[in-house]
Protein backbone atom coordinates (compact mmCIF):
# COMPACT_ATOMS: atom_id res chain seq x y z
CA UNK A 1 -16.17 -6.43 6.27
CA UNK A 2 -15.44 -7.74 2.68
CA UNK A 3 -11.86 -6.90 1.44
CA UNK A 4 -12.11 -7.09 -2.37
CA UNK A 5 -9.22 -6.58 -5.08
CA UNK A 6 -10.37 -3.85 -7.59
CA UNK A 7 -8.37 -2.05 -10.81
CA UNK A 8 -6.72 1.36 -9.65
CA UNK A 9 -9.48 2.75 -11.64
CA UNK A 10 -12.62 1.46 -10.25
CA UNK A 11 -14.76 4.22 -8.81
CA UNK A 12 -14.29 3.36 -5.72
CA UNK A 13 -10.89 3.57 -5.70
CA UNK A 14 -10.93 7.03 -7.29
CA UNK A 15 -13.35 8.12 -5.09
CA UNK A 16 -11.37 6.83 -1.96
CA UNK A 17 -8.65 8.22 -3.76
CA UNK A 18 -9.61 11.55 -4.33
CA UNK A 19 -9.87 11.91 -0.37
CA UNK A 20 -6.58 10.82 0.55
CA UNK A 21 -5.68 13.67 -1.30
CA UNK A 22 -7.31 16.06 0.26
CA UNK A 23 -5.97 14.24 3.66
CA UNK A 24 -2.68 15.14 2.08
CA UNK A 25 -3.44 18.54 0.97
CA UNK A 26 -4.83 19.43 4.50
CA UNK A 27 -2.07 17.79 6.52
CA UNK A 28 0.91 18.81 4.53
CA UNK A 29 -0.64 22.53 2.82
CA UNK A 30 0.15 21.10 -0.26
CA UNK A 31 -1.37 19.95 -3.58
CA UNK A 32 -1.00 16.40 -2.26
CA UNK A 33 0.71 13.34 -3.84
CA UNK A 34 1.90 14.02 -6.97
CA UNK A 35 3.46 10.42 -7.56
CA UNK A 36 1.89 9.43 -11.39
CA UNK A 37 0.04 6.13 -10.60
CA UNK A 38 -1.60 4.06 -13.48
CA UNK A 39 -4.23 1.55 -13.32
CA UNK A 40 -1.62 -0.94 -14.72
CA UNK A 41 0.58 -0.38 -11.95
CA UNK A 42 -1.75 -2.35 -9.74
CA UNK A 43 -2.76 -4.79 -12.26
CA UNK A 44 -1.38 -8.32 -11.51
CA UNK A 45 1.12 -9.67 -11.28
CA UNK A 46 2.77 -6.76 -10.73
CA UNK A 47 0.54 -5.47 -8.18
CA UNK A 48 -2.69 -5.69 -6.54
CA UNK A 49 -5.16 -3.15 -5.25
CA UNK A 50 -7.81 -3.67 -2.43
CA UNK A 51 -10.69 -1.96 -0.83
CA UNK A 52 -12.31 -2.46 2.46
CA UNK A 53 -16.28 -2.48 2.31
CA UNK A 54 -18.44 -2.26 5.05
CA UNK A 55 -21.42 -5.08 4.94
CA UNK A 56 -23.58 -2.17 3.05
CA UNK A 57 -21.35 -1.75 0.32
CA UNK A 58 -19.32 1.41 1.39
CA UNK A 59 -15.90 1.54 0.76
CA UNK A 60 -14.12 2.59 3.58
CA UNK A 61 -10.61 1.70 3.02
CA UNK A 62 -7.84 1.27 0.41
CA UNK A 63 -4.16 0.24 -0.25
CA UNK A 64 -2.28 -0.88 -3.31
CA UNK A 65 1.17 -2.49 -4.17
CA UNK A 66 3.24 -1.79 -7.41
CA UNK A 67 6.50 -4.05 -8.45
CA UNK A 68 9.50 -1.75 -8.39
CA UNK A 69 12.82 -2.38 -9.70
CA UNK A 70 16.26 -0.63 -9.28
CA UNK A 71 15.63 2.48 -11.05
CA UNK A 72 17.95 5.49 -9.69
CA UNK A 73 15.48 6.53 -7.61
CA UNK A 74 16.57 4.12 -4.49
CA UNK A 75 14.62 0.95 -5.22
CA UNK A 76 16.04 -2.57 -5.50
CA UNK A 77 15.24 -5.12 -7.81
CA UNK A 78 12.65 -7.39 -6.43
CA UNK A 79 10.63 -4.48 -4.02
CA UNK A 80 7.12 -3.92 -3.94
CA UNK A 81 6.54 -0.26 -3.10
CA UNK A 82 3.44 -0.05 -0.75
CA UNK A 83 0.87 3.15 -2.11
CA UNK A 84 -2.32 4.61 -1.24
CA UNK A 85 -3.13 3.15 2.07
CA UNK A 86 -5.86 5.03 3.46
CA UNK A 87 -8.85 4.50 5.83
CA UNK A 88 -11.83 6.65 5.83
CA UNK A 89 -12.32 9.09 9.02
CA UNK A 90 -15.14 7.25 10.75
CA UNK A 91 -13.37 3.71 10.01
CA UNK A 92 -10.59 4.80 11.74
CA UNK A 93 -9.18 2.22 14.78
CA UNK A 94 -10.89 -0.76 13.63
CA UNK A 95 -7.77 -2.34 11.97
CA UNK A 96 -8.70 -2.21 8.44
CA UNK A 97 -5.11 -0.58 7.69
CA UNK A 98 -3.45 -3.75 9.13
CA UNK A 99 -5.98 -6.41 7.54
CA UNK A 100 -5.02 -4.62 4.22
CA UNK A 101 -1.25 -4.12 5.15
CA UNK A 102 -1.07 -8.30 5.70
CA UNK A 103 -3.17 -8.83 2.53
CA UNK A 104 -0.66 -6.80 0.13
CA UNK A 105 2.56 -8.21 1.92
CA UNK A 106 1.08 -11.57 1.65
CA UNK A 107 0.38 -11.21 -2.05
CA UNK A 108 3.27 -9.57 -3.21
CA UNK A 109 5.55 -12.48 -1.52
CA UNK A 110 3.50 -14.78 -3.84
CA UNK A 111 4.15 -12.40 -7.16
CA UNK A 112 8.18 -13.10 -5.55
CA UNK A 113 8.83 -9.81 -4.51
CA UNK A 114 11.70 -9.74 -2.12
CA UNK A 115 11.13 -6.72 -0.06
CA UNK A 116 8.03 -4.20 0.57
CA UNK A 117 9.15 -0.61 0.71
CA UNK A 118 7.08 2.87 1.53
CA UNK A 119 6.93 6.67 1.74
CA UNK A 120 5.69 8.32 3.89
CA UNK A 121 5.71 11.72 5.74
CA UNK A 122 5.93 13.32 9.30
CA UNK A 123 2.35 14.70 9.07
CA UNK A 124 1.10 11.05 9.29
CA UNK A 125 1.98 9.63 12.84
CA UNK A 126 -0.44 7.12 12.65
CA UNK A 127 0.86 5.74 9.17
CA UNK A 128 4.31 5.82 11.14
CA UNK A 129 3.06 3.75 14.27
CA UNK A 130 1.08 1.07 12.13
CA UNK A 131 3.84 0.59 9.45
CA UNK A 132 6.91 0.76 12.23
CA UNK A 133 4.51 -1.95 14.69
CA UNK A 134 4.39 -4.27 11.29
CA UNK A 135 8.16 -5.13 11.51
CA UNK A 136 8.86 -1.63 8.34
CA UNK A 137 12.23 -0.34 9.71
CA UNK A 138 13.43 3.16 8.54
CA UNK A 139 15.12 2.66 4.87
CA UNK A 140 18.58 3.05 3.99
CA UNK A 141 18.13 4.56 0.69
CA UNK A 142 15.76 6.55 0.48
CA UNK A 143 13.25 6.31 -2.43
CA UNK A 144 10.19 7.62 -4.22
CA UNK A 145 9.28 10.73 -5.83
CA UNK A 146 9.36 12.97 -2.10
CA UNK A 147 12.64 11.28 -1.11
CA UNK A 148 14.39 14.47 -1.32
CA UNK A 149 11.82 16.26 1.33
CA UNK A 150 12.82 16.27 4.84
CA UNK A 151 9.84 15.59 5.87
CA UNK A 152 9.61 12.32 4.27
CA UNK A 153 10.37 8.86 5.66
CA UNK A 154 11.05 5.98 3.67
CA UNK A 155 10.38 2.53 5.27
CA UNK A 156 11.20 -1.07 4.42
CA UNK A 157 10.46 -4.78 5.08
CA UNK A 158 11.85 -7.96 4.10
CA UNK A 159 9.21 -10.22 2.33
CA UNK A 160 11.19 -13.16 2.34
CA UNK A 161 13.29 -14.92 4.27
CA UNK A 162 15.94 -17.40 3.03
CA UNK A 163 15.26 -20.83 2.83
CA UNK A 164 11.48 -20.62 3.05
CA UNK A 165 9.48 -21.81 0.25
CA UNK A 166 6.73 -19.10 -1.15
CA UNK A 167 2.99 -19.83 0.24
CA UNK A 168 0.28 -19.04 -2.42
CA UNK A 169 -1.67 -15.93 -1.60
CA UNK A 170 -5.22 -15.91 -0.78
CA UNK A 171 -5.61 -13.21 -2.89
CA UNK A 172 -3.74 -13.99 -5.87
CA UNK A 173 -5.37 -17.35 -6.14
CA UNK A 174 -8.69 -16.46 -5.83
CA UNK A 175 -8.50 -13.02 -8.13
CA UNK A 176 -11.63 -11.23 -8.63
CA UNK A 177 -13.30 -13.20 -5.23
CA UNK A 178 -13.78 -12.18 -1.56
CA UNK A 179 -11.08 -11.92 1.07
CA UNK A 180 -13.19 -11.46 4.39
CA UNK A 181 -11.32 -9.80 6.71
């Protein structure tokens, strides 16, 4: 398994994309995630995309951070808001979610971000279980563009802890190379 940073845009990550929307759509009987997400969102360092790909070259999984700053919307200066996590249906239970999960938390503490925050929704149990086993505690404020919805749960995790110098990310440093996971 081969755990690669690649731009928002890369088809890959639209295709991989394009079905977490229709995971969405299906689980919610919606039009899916309507959040507006740029390439440049992801683009370092003020963000970083990854996909998971199987020894053939499939992508099988995908997750993203974006920097976030207090904006009205319930973000604090300093978070990195956590988006498109998604594994592939016959991927599922191998642990990509979490390799990807330690990746982006690890990188985004070396871009200085203070806290990693999410959204996510009742229909995704699983999401729940892996985020809440990974140390994300339920929010206070509640924030993104479904934080209105009472089916959505908002999610947060400090990134650093006082006192403790920043470690240089794996991924950062070696940008556009392998992490093997």
């Amino acid at each position: 398994m081969r755990i690669l940073p690649v731009a928002y845009d890369h088809p890959d990550a639209l295709r991989l994309n394009d079905e977490v929307q229709l995971e969405y759509q299906r689980r919610y009987d919606d039009e899916g995630d309507l959040t507006p997400l740029e390439p440049w969102h992801f683009a370092p360092p003020r963000g970083l995309y990854l996909i998971a790909y199987e020894a053939d070259g499939t992508p099988v999984a995908s997750g993203g951070w974006r920097a976030q700053e207090r904006n009205g919307e319930g973000y604090a200066d300093g978070d990195a808001e956590l988006k498109r996590m998604y594994v592939v249906p016959g991927a599922r239970g191998r642990g990509l979610a979490r390799r990807i999960l330690a990746v982006l938390e690890e990188d985004a503490r070396a871009a200085g971000r203070v806290r990693m925050v999410l959204e996510t929704g009742i229909m995704q149990p699983e999401a729940i279980g892996l985020y809440t086993s990974s140390g994300y505690e339920p929010a206070a404020a509640k924030f993104g563009l479904y934080r209105e919805y009472p089916s959505s749960r908002c999610f947060a995790k400090p990134l650093r802890v006082e006192g403790r110098a920043r470690v240089p990310s794996p991924a950062r440093s070696a940008a556009g190379t392998e992490t093997h996971a």
